[in-house]
N, C-alpha and C. Protein backbone atom coordinates (compact mmCIF):
# COMPACT_ATOMS: atom_id res chain seq x y z
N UNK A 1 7.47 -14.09 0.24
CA UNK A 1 6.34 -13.47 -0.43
C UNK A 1 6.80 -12.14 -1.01
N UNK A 2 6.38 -11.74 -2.16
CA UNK A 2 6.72 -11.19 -3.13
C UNK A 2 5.63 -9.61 -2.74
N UNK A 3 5.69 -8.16 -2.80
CA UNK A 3 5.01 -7.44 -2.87
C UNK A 3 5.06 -6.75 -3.80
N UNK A 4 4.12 -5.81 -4.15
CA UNK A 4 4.27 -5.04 -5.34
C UNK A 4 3.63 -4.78 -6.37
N UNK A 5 3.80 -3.81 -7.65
CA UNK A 5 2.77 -3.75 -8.58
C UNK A 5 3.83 -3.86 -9.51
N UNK A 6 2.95 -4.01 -10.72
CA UNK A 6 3.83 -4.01 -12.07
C UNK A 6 3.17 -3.32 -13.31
N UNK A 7 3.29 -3.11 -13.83
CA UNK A 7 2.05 -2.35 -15.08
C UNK A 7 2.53 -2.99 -16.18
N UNK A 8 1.50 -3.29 -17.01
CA UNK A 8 1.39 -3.92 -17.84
C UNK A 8 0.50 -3.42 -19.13
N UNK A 9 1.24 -2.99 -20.71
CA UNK A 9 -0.03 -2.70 -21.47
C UNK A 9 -0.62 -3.80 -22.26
N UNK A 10 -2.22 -3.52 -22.16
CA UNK A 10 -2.85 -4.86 -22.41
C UNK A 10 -4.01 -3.86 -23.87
N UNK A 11 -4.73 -5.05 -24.78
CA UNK A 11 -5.38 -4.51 -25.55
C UNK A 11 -6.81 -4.96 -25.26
N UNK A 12 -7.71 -4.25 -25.43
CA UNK A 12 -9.28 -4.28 -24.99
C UNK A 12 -9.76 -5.39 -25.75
N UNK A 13 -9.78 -6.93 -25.65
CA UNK A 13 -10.79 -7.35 -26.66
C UNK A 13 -11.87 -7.15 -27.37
N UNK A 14 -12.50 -6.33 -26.64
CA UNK A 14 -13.78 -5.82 -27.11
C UNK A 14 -13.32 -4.05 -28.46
N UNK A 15 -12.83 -3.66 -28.14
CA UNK A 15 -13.03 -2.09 -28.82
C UNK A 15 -11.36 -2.05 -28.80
N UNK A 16 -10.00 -3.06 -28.75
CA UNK A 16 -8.80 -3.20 -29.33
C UNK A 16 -8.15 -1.94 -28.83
N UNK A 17 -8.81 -0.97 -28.07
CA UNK A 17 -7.38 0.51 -27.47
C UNK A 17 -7.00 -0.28 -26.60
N UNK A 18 -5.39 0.13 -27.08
CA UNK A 18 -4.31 0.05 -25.43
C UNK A 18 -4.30 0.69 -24.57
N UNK A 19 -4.44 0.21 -23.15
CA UNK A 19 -4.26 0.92 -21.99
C UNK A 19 -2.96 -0.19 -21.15
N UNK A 20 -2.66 1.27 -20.07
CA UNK A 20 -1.58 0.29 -18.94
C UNK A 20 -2.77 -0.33 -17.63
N UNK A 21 -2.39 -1.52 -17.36
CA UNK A 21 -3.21 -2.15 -16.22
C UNK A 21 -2.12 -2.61 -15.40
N UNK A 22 -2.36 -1.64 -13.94
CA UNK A 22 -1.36 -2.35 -12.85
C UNK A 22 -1.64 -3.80 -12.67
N UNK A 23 -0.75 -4.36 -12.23
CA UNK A 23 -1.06 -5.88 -11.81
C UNK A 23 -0.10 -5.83 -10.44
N UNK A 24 -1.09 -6.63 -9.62
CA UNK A 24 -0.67 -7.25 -8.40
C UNK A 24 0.26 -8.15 -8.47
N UNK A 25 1.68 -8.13 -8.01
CA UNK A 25 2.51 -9.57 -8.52
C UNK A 25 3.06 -10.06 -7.40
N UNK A 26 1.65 -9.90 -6.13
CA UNK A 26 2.02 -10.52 -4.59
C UNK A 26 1.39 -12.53 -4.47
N UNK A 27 0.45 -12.39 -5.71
CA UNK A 27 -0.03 -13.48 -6.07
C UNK A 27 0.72 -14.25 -7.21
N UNK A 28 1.14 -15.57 -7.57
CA UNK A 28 1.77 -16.05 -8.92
C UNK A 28 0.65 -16.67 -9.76
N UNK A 29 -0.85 -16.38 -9.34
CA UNK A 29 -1.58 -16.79 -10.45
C UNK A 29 -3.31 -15.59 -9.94
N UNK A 30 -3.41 -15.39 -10.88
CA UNK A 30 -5.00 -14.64 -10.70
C UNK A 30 -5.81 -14.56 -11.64
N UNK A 31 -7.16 -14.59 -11.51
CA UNK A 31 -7.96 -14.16 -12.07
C UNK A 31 -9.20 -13.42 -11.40
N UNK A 32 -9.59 -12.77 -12.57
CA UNK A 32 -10.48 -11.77 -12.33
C UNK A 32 -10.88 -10.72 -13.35
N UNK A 33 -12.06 -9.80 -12.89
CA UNK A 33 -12.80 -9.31 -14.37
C UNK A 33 -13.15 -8.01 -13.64
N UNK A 34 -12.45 -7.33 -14.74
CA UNK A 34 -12.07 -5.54 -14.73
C UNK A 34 -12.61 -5.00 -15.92
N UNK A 35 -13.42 -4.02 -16.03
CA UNK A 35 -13.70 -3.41 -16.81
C UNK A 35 -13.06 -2.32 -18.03
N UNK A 36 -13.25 -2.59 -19.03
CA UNK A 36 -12.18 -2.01 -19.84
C UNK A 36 -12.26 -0.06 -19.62
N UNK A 37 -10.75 0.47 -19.70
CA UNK A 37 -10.87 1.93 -19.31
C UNK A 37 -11.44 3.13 -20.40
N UNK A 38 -11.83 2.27 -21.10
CA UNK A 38 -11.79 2.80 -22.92
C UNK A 38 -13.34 2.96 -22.84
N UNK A 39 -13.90 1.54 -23.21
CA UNK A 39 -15.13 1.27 -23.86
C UNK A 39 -16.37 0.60 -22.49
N UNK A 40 -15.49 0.41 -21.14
CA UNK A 40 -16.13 -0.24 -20.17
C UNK A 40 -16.31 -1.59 -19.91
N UNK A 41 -16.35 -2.51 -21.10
CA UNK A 41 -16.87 -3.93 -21.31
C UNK A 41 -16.23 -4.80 -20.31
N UNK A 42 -16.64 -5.77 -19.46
CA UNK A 42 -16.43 -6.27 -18.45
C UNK A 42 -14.89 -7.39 -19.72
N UNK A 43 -13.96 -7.42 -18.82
CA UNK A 43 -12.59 -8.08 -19.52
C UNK A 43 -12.22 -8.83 -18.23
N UNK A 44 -11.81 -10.22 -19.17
CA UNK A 44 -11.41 -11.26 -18.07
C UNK A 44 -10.04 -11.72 -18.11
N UNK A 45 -9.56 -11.39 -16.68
CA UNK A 45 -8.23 -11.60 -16.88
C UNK A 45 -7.90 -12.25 -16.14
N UNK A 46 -6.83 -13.28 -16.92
CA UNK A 46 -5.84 -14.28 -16.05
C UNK A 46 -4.05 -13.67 -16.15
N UNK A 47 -3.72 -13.99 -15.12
CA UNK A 47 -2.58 -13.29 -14.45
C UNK A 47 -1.53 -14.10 -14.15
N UNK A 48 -0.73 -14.35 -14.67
CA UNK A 48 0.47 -15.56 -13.85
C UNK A 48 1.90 -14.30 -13.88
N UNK A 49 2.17 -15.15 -12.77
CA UNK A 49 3.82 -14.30 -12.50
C UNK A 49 4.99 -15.23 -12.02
N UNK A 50 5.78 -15.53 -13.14
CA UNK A 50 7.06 -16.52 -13.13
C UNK A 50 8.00 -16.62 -11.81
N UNK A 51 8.54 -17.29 -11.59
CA UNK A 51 9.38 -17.29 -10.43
C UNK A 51 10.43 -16.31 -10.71
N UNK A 52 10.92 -15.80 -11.77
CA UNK A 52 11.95 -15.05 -12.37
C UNK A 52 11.31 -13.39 -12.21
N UNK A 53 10.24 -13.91 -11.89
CA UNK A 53 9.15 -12.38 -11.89
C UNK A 53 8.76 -11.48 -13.05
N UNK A 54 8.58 -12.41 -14.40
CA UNK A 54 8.54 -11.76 -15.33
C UNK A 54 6.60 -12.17 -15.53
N UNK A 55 5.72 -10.91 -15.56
CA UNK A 55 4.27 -11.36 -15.78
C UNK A 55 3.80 -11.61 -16.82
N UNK A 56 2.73 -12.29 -17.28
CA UNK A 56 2.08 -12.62 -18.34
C UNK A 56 0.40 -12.23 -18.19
N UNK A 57 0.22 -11.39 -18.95
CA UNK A 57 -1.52 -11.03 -18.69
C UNK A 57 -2.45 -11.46 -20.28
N UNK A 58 -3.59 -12.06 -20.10
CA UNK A 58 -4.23 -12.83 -20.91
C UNK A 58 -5.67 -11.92 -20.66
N UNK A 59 -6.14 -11.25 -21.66
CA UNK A 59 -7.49 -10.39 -21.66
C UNK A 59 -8.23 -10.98 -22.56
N UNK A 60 -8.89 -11.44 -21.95
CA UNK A 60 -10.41 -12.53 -22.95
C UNK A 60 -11.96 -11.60 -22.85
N UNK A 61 -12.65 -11.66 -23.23
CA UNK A 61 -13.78 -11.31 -23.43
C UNK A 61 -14.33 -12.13 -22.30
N UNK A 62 -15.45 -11.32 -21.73
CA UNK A 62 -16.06 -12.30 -20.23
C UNK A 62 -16.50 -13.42 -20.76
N UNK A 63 -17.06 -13.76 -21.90
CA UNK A 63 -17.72 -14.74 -22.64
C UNK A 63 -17.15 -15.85 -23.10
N UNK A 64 -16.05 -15.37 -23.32
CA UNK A 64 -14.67 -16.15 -24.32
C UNK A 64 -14.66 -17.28 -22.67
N UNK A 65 -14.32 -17.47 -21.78
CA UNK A 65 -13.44 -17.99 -20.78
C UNK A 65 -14.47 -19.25 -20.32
C-alpha cells in the first residue's frame, strides 16, 4: 500500500481558473466532489493512479457525470 499526496493542477469547469489540488494516491481509483477554490461550484472528480504511480485527474461539472 502506497501513502501519500501528490498535487495536481486542474482547471475549474465551471469559471476555467487553475488551481493545484492535492490528491490522495493511497487509493488507485476515486471519486468525489470538491468544491472549486476560485468560484466554489461543487466539481466532480474522478481520480485514478497507475501502477507506475503516475495520476490522472478528470474535473467534470457535478451535472456532467
Amino acid at each position: 500500500m502506497r501513502f501519500g499526496t501528490d498535487s495536481q493542477v486542474i482547471d475549474c469547469p465551471y469559471c476555467g481558473e487553475s488551481y493545484e489540488l492535492i490528491v490522495d494516491v493511497s487509493e488507485s481509483e476515486q471519486r468525489y466532489i470538491e468544491d472549486c477554490y476560485v468560484c466554489c461550484a461543487p466539481i466532480q472528480f474522478n481520480v485514478t493512479v497507475a501502477l507506475n504511480g503516475e495520476v490522472c485527474v478528470l474535473a467534470q461539472h457535478e451535472n456532467d457525470c
